[in-house]
N, C-alpha and C. Protein backbone atom coordinates (compact mmCIF):
# COMPACT_ATOMS: atom_id res chain seq x y z
N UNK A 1 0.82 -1.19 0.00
CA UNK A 1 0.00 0.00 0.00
C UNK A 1 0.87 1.25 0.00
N UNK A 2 0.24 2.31 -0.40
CA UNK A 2 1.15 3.77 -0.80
C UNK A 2 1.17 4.18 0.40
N UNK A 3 1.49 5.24 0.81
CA UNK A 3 1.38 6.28 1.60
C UNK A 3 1.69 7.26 1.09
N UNK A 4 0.72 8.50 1.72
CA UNK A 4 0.65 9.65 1.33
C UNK A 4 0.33 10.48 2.69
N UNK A 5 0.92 11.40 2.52
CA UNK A 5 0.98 12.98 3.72
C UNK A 5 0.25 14.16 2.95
N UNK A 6 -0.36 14.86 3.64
CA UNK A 6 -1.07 16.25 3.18
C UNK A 6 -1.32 17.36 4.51
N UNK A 7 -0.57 19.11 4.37
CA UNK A 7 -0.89 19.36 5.47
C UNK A 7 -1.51 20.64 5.07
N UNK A 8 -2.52 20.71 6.04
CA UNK A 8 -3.42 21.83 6.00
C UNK A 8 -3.28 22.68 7.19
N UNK A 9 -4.68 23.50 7.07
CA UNK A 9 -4.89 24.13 8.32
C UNK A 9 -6.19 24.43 8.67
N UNK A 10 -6.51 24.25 9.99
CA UNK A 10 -8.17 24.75 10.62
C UNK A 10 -7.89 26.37 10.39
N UNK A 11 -8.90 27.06 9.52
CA UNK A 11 -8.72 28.57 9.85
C UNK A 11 -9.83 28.69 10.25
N UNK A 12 -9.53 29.62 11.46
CA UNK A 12 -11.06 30.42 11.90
C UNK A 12 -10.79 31.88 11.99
N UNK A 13 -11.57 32.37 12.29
CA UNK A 13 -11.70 34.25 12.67
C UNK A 13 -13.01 34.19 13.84
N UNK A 14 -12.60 35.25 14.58
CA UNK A 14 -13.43 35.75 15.83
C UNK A 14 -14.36 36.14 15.25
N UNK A 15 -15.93 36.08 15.52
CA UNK A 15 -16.86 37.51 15.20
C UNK A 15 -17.70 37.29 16.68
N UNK A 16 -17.13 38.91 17.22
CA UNK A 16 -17.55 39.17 19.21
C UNK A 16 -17.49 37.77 19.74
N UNK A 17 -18.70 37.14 19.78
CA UNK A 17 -18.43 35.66 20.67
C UNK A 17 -18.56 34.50 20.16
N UNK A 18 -18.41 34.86 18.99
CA UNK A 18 -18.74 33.45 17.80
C UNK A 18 -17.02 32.99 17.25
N UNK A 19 -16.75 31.81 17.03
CA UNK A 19 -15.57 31.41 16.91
C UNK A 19 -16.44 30.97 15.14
N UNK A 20 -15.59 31.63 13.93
CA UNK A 20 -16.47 31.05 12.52
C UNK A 20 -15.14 30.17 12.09
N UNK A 21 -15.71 29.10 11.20
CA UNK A 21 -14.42 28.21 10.59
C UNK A 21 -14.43 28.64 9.21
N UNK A 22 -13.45 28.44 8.12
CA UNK A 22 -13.36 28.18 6.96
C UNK A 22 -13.76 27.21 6.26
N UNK A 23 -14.62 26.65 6.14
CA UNK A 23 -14.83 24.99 5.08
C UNK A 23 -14.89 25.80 3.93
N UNK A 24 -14.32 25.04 3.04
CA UNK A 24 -13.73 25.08 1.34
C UNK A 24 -14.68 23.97 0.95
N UNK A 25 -15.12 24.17 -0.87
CA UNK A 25 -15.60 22.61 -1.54
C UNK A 25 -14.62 22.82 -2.68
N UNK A 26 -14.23 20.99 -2.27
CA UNK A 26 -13.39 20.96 -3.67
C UNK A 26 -14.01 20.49 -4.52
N UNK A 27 -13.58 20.80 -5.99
CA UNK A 27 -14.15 20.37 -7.15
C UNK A 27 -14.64 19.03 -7.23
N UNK A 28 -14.11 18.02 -6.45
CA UNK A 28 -14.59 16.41 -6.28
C UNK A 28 -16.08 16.66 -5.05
N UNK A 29 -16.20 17.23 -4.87
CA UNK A 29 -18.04 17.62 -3.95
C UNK A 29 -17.95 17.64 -2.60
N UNK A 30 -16.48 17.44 -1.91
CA UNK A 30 -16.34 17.34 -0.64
C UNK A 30 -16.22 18.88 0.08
N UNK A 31 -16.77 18.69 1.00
CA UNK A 31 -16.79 19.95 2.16
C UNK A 31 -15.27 19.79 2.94
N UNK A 32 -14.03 20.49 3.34
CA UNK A 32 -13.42 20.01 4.63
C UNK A 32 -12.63 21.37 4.14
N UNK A 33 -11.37 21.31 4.78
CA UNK A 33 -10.07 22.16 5.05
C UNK A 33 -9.32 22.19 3.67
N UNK A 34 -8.45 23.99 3.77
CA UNK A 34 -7.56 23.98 2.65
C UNK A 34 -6.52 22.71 3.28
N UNK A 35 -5.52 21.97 2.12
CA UNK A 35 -4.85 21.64 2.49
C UNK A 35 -3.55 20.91 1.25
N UNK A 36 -3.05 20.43 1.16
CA UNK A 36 -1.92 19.99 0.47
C UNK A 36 -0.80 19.21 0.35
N UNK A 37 0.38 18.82 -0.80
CA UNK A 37 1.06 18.06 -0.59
C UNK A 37 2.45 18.91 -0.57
N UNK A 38 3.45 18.88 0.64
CA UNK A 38 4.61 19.49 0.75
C UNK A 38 5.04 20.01 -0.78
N UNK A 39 5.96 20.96 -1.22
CA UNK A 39 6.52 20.92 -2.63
C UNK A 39 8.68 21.26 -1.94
N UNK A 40 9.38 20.39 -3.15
CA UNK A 40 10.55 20.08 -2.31
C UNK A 40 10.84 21.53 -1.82
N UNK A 41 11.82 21.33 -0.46
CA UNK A 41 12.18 21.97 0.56
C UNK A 41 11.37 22.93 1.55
N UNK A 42 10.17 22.87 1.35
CA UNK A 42 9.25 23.35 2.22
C UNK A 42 8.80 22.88 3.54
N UNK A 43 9.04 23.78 4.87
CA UNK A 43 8.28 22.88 5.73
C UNK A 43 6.86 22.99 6.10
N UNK A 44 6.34 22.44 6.75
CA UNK A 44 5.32 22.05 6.97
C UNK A 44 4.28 23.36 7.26
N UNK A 45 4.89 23.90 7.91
CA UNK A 45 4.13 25.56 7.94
C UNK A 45 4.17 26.45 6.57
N UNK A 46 4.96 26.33 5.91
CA UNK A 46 5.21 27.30 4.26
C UNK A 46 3.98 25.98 3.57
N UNK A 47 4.26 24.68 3.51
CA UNK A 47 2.89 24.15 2.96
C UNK A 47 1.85 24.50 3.51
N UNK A 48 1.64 24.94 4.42
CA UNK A 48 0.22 24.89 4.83
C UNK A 48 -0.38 26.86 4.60
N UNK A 49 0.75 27.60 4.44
CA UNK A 49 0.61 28.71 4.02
C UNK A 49 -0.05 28.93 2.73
N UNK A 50 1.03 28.11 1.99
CA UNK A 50 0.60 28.03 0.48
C UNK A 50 -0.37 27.28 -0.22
N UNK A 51 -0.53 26.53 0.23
CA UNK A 51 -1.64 26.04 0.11
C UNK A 51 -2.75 26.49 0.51
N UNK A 52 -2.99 27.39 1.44
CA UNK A 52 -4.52 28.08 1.76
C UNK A 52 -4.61 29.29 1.13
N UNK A 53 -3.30 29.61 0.71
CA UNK A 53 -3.13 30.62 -0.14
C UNK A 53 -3.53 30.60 -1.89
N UNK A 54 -3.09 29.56 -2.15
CA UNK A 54 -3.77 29.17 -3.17
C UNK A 54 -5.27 28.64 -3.34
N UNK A 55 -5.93 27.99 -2.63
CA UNK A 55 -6.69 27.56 -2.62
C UNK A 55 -7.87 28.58 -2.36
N UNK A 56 -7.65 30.00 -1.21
CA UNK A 56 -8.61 30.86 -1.21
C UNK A 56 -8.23 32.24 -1.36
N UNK A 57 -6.65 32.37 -1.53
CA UNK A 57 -6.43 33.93 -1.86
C UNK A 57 -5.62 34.78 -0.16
N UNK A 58 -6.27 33.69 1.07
CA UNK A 58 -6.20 34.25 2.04
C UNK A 58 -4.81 34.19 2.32
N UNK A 59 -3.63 35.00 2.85
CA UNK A 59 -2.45 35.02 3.04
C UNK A 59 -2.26 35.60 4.86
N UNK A 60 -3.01 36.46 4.82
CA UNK A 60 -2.87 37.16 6.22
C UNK A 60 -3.69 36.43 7.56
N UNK A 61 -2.77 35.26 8.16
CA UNK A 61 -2.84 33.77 9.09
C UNK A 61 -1.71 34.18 10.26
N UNK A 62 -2.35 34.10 11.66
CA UNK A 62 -1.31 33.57 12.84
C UNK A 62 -1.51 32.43 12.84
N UNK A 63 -0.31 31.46 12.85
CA UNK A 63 -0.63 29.70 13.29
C UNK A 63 -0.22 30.12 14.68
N UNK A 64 -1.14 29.60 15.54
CA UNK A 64 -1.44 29.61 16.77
C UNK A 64 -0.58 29.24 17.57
N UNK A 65 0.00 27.75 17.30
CA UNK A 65 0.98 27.29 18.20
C UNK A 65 1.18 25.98 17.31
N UNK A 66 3.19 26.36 16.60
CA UNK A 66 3.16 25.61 15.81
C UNK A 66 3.32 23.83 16.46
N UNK A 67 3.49 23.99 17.50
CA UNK A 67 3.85 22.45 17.91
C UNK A 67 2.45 21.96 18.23
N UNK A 68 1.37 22.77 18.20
CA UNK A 68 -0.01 21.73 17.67
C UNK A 68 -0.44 21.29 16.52
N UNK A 69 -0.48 20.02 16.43
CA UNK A 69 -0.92 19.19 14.70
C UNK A 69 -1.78 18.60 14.85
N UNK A 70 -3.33 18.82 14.38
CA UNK A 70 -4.10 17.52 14.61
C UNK A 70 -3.78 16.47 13.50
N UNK A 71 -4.64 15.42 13.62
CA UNK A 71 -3.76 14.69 12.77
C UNK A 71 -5.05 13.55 12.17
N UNK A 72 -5.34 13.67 10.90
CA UNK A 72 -6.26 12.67 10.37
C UNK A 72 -5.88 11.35 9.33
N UNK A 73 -6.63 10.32 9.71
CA UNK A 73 -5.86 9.12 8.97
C UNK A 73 -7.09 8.50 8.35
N UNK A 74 -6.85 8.52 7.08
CA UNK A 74 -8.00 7.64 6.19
C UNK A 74 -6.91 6.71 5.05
N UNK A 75 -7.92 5.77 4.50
CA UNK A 75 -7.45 5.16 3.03
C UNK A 75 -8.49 5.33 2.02
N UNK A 76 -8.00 5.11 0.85
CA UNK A 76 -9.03 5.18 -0.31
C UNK A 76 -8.10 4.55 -1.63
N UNK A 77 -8.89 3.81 -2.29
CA UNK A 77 -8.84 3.17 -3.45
C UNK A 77 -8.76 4.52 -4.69
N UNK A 78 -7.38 4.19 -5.10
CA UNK A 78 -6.77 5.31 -6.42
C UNK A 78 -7.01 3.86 -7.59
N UNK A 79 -7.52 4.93 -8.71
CA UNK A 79 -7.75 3.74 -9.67
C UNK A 79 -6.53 3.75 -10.28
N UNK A 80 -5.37 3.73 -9.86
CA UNK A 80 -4.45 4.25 -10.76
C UNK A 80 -3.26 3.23 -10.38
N UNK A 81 -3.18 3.98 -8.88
CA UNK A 81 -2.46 3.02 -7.68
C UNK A 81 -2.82 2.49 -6.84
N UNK A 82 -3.74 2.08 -6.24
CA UNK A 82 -4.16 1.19 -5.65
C UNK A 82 -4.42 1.94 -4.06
N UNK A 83 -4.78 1.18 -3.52
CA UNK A 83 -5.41 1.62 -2.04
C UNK A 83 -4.00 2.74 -1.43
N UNK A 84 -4.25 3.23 -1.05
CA UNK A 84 -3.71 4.91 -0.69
C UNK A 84 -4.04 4.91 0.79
N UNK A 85 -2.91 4.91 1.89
CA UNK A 85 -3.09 5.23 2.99
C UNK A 85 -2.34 6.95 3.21
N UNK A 86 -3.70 7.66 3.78
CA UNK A 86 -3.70 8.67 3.46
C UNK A 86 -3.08 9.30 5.65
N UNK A 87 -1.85 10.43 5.71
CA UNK A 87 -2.38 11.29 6.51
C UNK A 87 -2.63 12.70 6.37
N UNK A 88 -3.24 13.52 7.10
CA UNK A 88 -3.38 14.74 6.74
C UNK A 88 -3.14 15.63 8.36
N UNK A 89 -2.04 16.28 8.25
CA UNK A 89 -1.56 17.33 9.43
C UNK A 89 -2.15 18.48 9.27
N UNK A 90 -2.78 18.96 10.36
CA UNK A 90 -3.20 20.03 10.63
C UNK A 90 -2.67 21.02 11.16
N UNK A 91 -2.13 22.80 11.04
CA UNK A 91 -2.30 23.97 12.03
C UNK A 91 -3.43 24.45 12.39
N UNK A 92 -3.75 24.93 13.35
CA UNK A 92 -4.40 26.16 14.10
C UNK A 92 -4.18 27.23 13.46
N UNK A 93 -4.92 27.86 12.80
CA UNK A 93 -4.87 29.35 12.16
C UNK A 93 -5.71 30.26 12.31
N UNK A 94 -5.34 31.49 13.16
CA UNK A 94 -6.26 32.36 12.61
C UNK A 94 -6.64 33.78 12.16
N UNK A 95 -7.30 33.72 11.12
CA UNK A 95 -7.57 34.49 10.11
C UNK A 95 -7.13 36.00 10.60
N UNK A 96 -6.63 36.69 10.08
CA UNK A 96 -6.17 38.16 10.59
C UNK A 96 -6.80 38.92 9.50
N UNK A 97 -7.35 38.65 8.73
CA UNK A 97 -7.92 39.75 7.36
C UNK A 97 -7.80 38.72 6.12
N UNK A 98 -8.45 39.76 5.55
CA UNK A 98 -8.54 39.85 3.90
C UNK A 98 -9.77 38.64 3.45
N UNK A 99 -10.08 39.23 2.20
CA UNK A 99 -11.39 38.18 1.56
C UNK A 99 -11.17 37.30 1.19
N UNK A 100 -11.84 36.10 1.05
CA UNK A 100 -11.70 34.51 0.15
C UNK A 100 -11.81 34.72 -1.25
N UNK A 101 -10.93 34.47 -1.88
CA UNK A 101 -11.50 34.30 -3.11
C UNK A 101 -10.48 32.94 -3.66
N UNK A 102 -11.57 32.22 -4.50
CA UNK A 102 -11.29 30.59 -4.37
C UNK A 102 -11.35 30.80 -6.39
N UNK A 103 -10.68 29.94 -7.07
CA UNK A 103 -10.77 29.79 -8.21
C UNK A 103 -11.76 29.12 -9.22
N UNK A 104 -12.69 28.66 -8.41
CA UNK A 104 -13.84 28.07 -9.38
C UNK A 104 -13.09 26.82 -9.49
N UNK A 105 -12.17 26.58 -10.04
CA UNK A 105 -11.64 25.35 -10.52
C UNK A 105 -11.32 23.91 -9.22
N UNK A 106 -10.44 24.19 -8.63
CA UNK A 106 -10.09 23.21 -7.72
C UNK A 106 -10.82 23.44 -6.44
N UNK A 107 -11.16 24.41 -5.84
CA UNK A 107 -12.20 25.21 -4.91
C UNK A 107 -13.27 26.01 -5.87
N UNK A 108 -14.22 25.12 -5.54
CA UNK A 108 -15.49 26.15 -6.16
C UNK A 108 -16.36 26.58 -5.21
N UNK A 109 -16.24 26.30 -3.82
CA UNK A 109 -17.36 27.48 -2.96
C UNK A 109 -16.10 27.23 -1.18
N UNK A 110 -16.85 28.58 -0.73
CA UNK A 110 -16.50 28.16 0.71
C UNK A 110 -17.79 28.82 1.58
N UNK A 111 -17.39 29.08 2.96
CA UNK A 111 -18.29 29.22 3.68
C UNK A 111 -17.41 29.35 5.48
N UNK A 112 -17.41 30.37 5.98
CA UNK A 112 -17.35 30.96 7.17
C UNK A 112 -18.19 30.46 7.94
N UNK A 113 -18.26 29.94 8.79
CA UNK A 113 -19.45 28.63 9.41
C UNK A 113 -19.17 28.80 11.18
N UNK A 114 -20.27 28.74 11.94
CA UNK A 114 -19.61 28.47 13.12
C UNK A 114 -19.97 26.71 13.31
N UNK A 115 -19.69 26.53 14.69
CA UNK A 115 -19.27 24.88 14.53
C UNK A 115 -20.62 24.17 14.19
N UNK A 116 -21.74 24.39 14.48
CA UNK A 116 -22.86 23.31 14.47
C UNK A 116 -23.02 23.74 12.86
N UNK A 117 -23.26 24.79 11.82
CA UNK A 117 -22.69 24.84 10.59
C UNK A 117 -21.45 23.92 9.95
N UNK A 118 -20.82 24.23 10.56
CA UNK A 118 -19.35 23.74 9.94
C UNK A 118 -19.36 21.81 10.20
N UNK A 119 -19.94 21.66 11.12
CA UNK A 119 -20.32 19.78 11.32
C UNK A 119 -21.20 19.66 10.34
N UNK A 120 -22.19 20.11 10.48
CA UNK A 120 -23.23 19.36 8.92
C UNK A 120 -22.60 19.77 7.91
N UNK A 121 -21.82 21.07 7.68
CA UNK A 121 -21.43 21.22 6.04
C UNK A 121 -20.24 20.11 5.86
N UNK A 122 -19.29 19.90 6.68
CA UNK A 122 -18.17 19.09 6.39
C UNK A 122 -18.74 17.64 6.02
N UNK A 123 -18.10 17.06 4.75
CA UNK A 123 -18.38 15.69 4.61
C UNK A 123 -18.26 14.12 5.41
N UNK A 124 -17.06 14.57 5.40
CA UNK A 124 -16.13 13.29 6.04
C UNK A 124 -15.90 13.23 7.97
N UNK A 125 -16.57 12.32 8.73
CA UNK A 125 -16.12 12.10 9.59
C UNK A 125 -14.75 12.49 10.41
N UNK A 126 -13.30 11.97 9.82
CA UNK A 126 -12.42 12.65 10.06
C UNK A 126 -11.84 14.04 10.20
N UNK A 127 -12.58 14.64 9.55
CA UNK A 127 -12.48 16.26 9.15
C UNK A 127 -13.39 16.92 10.31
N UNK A 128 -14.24 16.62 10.53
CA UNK A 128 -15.49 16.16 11.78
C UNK A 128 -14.81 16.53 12.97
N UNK A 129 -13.93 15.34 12.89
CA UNK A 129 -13.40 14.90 14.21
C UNK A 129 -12.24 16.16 14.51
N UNK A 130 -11.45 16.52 13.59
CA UNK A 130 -10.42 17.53 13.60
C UNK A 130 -11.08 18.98 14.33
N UNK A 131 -12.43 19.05 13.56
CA UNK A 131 -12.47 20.57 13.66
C UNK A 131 -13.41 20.50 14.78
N UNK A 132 -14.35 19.19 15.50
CA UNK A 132 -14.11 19.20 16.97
C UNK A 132 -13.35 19.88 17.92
N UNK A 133 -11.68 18.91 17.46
CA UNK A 133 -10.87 19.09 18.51
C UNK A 133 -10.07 20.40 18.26
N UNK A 134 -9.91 21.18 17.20
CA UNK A 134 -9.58 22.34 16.96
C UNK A 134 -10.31 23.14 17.62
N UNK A 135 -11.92 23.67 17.32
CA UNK A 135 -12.47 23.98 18.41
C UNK A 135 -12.39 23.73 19.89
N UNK A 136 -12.34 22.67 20.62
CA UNK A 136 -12.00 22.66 21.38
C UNK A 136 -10.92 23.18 22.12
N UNK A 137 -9.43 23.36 21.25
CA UNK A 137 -8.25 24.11 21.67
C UNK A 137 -8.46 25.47 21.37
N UNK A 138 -9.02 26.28 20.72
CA UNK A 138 -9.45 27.16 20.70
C UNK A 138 -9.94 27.82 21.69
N UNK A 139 -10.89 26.96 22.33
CA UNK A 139 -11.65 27.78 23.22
C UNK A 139 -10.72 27.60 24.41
N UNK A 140 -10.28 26.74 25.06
CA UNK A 140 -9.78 26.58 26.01
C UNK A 140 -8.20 27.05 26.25
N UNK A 141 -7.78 27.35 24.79
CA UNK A 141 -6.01 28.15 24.62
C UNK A 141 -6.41 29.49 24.18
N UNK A 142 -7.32 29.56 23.52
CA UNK A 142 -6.66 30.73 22.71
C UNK A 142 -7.69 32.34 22.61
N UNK A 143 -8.74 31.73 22.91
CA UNK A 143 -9.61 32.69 23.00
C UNK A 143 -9.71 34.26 24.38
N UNK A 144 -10.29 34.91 23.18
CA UNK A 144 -9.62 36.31 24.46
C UNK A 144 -11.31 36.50 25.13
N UNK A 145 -11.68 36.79 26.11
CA UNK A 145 -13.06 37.07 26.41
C UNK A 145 -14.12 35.78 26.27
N UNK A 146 -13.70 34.85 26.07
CA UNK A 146 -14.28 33.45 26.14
C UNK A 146 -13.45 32.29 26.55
């Protein structure tokens, strides 16, 4: 079986006492997180920059605390190569400015969501489970007045 790595990031932004997330749809119909595959000599924070950067335009991100990663593990059948054990690393990000704008092509919608939003819009269980526990560190690390 393959293995494969991809790292993203939970972005959220404050609004007064609402903690909102980022969910992205990618062109394959799924709801979840920007995210990506390293490109050589990059670490793990410049991928996860660039990649949300590409994916929605957004550049202006504090990662919260880089030695937190959540961490999601799935497989899936590639018709190409064969069953694909997949992980996907997560940062804590959050949003300091500027608008989304997503390319139609590989991202065709997003959505600023708070969490009971952001659970039904997200597809996948795992992604689910991430932005749970992201929320969760959020509220309990990072939040000012909550």
């Amino acid at each position: 079986m393959k293995k494969d790595t991809s790292i993203g990031a939970v972005i959220y932004k404050q609004d007064k006492d609402k903690i909102l997330f980022l969910i992205i749809k990618h062109a394959k119909g799924h709801w979840a997180f920007p995210k990506g595959h390293c490109e050589n000599g990059e670490t793990e924070i410049q991928t996860a920059k660039r990649e949300l950067f590409e994916e929605t335009g957004i550049d202006n991100i504090y990662i919260r605390d880089e030695n937190i990663m959540l961490e999601e593990y799935y497989s899936f059948n590639n018709p190409d190569t064969g069953i694909i054990n997949k992980k996907v690393k997560y940062f804590i990000a959050k949003c300091m400015g500027g608008d989304v704008k997503i390319d139609g092509k590989e991202i065709v919608d997003f959505r600023w969501c708070d969490i009971d939003n952001a659970v039904e819009l997200i597809t996948f269980g795992g992604a689910k489970k991430i932005l749970n526990e992201a929320n969760n560190i959020i509220r309990e690390k990072f939040l000012i007045n909550g």
